[in-house]
Protein backbone atom coordinates (compact mmCIF):
# COMPACT_ATOMS: atom_id res chain seq x y z
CA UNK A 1 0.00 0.00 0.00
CA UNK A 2 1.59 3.53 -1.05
CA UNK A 3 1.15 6.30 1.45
CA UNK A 4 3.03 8.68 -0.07
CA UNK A 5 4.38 8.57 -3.51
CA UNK A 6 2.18 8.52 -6.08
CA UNK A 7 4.12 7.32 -9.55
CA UNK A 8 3.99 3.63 -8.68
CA UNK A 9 0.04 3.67 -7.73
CA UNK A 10 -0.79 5.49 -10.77
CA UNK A 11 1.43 3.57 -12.83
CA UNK A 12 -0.68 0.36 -11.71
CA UNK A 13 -3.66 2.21 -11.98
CA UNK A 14 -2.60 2.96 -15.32
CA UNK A 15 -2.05 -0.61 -16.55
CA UNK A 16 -5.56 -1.62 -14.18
CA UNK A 17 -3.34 -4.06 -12.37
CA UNK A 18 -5.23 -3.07 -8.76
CA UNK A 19 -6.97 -5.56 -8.13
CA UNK A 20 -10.07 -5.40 -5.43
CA UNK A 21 -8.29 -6.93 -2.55
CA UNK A 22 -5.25 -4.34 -3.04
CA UNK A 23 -7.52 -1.21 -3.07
CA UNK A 24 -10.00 -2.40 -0.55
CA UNK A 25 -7.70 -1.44 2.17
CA UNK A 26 -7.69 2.69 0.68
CA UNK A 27 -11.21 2.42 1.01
CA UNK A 28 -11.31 1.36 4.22
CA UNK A 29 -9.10 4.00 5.40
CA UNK A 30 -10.60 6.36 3.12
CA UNK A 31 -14.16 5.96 4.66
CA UNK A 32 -12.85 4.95 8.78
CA UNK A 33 -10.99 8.66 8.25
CA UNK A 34 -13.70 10.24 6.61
CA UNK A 35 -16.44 9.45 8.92
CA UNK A 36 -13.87 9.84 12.06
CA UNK A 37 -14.01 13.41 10.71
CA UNK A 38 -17.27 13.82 10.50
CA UNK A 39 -18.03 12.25 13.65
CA UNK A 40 -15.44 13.71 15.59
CA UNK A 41 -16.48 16.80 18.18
CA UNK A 42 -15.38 20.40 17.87
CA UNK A 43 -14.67 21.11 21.58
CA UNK A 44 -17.59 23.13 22.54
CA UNK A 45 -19.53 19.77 22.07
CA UNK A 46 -17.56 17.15 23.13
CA UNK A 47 -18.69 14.50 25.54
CA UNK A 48 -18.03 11.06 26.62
CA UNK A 49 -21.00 9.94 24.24
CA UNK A 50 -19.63 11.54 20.90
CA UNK A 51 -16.21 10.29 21.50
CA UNK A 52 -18.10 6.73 21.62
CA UNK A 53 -20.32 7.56 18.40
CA UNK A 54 -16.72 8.77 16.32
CA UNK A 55 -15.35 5.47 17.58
CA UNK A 56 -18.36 3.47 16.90
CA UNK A 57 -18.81 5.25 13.22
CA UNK A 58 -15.79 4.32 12.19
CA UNK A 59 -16.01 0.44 13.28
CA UNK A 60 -18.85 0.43 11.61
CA UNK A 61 -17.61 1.79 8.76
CA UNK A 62 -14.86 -0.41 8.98
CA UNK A 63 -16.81 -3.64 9.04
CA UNK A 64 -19.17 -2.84 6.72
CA UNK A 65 -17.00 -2.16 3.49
CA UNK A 66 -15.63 -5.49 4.50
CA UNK A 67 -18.80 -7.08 4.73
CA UNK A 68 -19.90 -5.05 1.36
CA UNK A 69 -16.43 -6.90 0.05
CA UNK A 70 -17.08 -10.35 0.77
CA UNK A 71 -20.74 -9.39 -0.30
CA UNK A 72 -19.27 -8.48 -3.80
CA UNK A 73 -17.55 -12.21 -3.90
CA UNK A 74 -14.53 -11.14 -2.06
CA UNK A 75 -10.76 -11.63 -3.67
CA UNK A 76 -12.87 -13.14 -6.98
CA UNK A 77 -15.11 -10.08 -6.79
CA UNK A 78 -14.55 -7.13 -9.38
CA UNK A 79 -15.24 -3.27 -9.33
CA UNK A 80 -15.93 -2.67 -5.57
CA UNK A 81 -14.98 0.82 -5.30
CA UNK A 82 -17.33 1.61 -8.56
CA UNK A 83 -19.98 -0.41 -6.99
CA UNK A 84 -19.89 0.57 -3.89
CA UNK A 85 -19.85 4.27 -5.65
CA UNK A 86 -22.58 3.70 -7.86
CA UNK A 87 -24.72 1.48 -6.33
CA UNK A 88 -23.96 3.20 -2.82
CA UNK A 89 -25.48 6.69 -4.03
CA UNK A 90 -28.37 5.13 -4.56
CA UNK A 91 -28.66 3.26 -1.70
CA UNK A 92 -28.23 6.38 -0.10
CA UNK A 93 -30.70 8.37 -1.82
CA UNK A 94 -33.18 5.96 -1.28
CA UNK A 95 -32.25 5.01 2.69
CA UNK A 96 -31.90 8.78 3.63
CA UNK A 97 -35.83 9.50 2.69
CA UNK A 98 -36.79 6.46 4.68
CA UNK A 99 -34.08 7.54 7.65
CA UNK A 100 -35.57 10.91 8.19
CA UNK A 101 -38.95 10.09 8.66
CA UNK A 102 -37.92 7.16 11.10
CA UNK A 103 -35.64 9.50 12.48
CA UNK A 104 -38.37 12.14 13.04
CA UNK A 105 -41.12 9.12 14.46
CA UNK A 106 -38.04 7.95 16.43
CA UNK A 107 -37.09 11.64 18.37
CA UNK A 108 -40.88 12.74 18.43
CA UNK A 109 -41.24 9.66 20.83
CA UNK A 110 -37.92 10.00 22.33
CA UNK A 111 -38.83 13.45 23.18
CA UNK A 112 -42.33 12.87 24.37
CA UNK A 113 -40.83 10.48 26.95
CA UNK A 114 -38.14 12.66 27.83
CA UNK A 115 -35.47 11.03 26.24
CA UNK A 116 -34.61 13.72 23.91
CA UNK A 117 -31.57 16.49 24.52
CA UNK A 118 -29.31 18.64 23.18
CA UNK A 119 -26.49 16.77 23.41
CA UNK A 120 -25.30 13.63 22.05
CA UNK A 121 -26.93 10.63 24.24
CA UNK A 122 -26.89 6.63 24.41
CA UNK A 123 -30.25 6.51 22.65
CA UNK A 124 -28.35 8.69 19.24
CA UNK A 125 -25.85 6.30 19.17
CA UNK A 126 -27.96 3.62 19.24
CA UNK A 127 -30.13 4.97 16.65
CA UNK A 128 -27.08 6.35 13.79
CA UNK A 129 -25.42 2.92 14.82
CA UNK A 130 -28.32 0.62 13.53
CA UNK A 131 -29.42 3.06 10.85
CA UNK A 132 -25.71 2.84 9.54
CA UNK A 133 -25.34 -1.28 9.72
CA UNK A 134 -28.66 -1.35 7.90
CA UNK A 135 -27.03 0.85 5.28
CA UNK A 136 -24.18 -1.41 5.23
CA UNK A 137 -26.36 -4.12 4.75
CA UNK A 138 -28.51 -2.70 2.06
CA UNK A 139 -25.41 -1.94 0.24
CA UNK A 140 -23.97 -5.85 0.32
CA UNK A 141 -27.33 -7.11 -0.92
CA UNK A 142 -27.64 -4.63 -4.08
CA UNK A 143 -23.91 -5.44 -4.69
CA UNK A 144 -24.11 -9.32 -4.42
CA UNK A 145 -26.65 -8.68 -7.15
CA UNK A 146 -24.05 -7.60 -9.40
CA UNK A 147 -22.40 -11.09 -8.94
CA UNK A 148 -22.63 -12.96 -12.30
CA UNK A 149 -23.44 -16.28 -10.82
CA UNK A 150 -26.12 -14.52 -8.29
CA UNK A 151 -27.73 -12.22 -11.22
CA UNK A 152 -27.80 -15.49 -13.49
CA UNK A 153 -29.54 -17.60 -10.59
CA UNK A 154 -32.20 -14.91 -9.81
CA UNK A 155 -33.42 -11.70 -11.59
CA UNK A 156 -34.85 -9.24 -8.75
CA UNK A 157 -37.06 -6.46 -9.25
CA UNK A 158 -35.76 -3.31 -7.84
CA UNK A 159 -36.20 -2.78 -4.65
């Protein structure tokens, strides 16, 4: 894995010699650092519960492009970080309309039993957690669709 120098990775790149096991690691790093940074705290907010949800994000995050890998046919799959791209805007297009009104059901309770607050609590992390491994799982299904021997045994309507 390069870090630094570039020639050699584009070279590769170049020639399309990456294969999916060599550039699934960049993705996981590439995603685990991108949603530490978005989950991560300016100080004015910090608290013992959003350090938790940055560390939890990024597990998930973590596990689920692996799981979306092996979902994808794992070191005999091919074009994970275009499906996972492609198919994954969709995904989220289609999951974020269902996750706001679930999220709005979900906090209208919450806050009707006085579980709501200003801060980050147990009950968000919960919530972003699960919403984020269903993602995750949404995302492996529509992939292992793109399998050749799993479109040729099936043909799925979309869903």
């Amino acid at each position: 894995m390069y870090f630094i120098r570039y020639q050699p990775l584009k070279e590769r790149l170049r020639n399309r010699t990456v294969t999916d096991r060599e550039a699934l690691p960049y993705l996981i790093l590439f995603c685990a650092l991108q949603m530490f940074i978005i989950s991560f705290p300016v100080s004015a907010e910090l608290n013992k519960w959003k350090i938790i949800e940055a560390i939890i994000n990024v597990i998930i995050s973590i596990v689920g492009l692996i799981y979306v890998y092996h979902r994808n046919g794992g070191s005999s799959g091919y074009d994970i970080i275009h499906k996972y791209v492609v198919l994954g805007w969709v995904v989220v297009i289609r999951y974020f309309i269902v996750i706001i009104l679930i999220g709005i059901i979900f906090y209208l309770i919450a806050g009707y039993f006085g579980k709501s607050s200003n801060e980050t609590t147990l009950l968000d992390i919960v919530f972003i957690a699960v919403a984020s491994a269903i993602y995750y799982e949404r995302l492996g299904r529509h992939i292992a669709d793109t399998n050749i021997k799993n479109s040729e045994q099936k043909n799925t309507p979309d869903r």
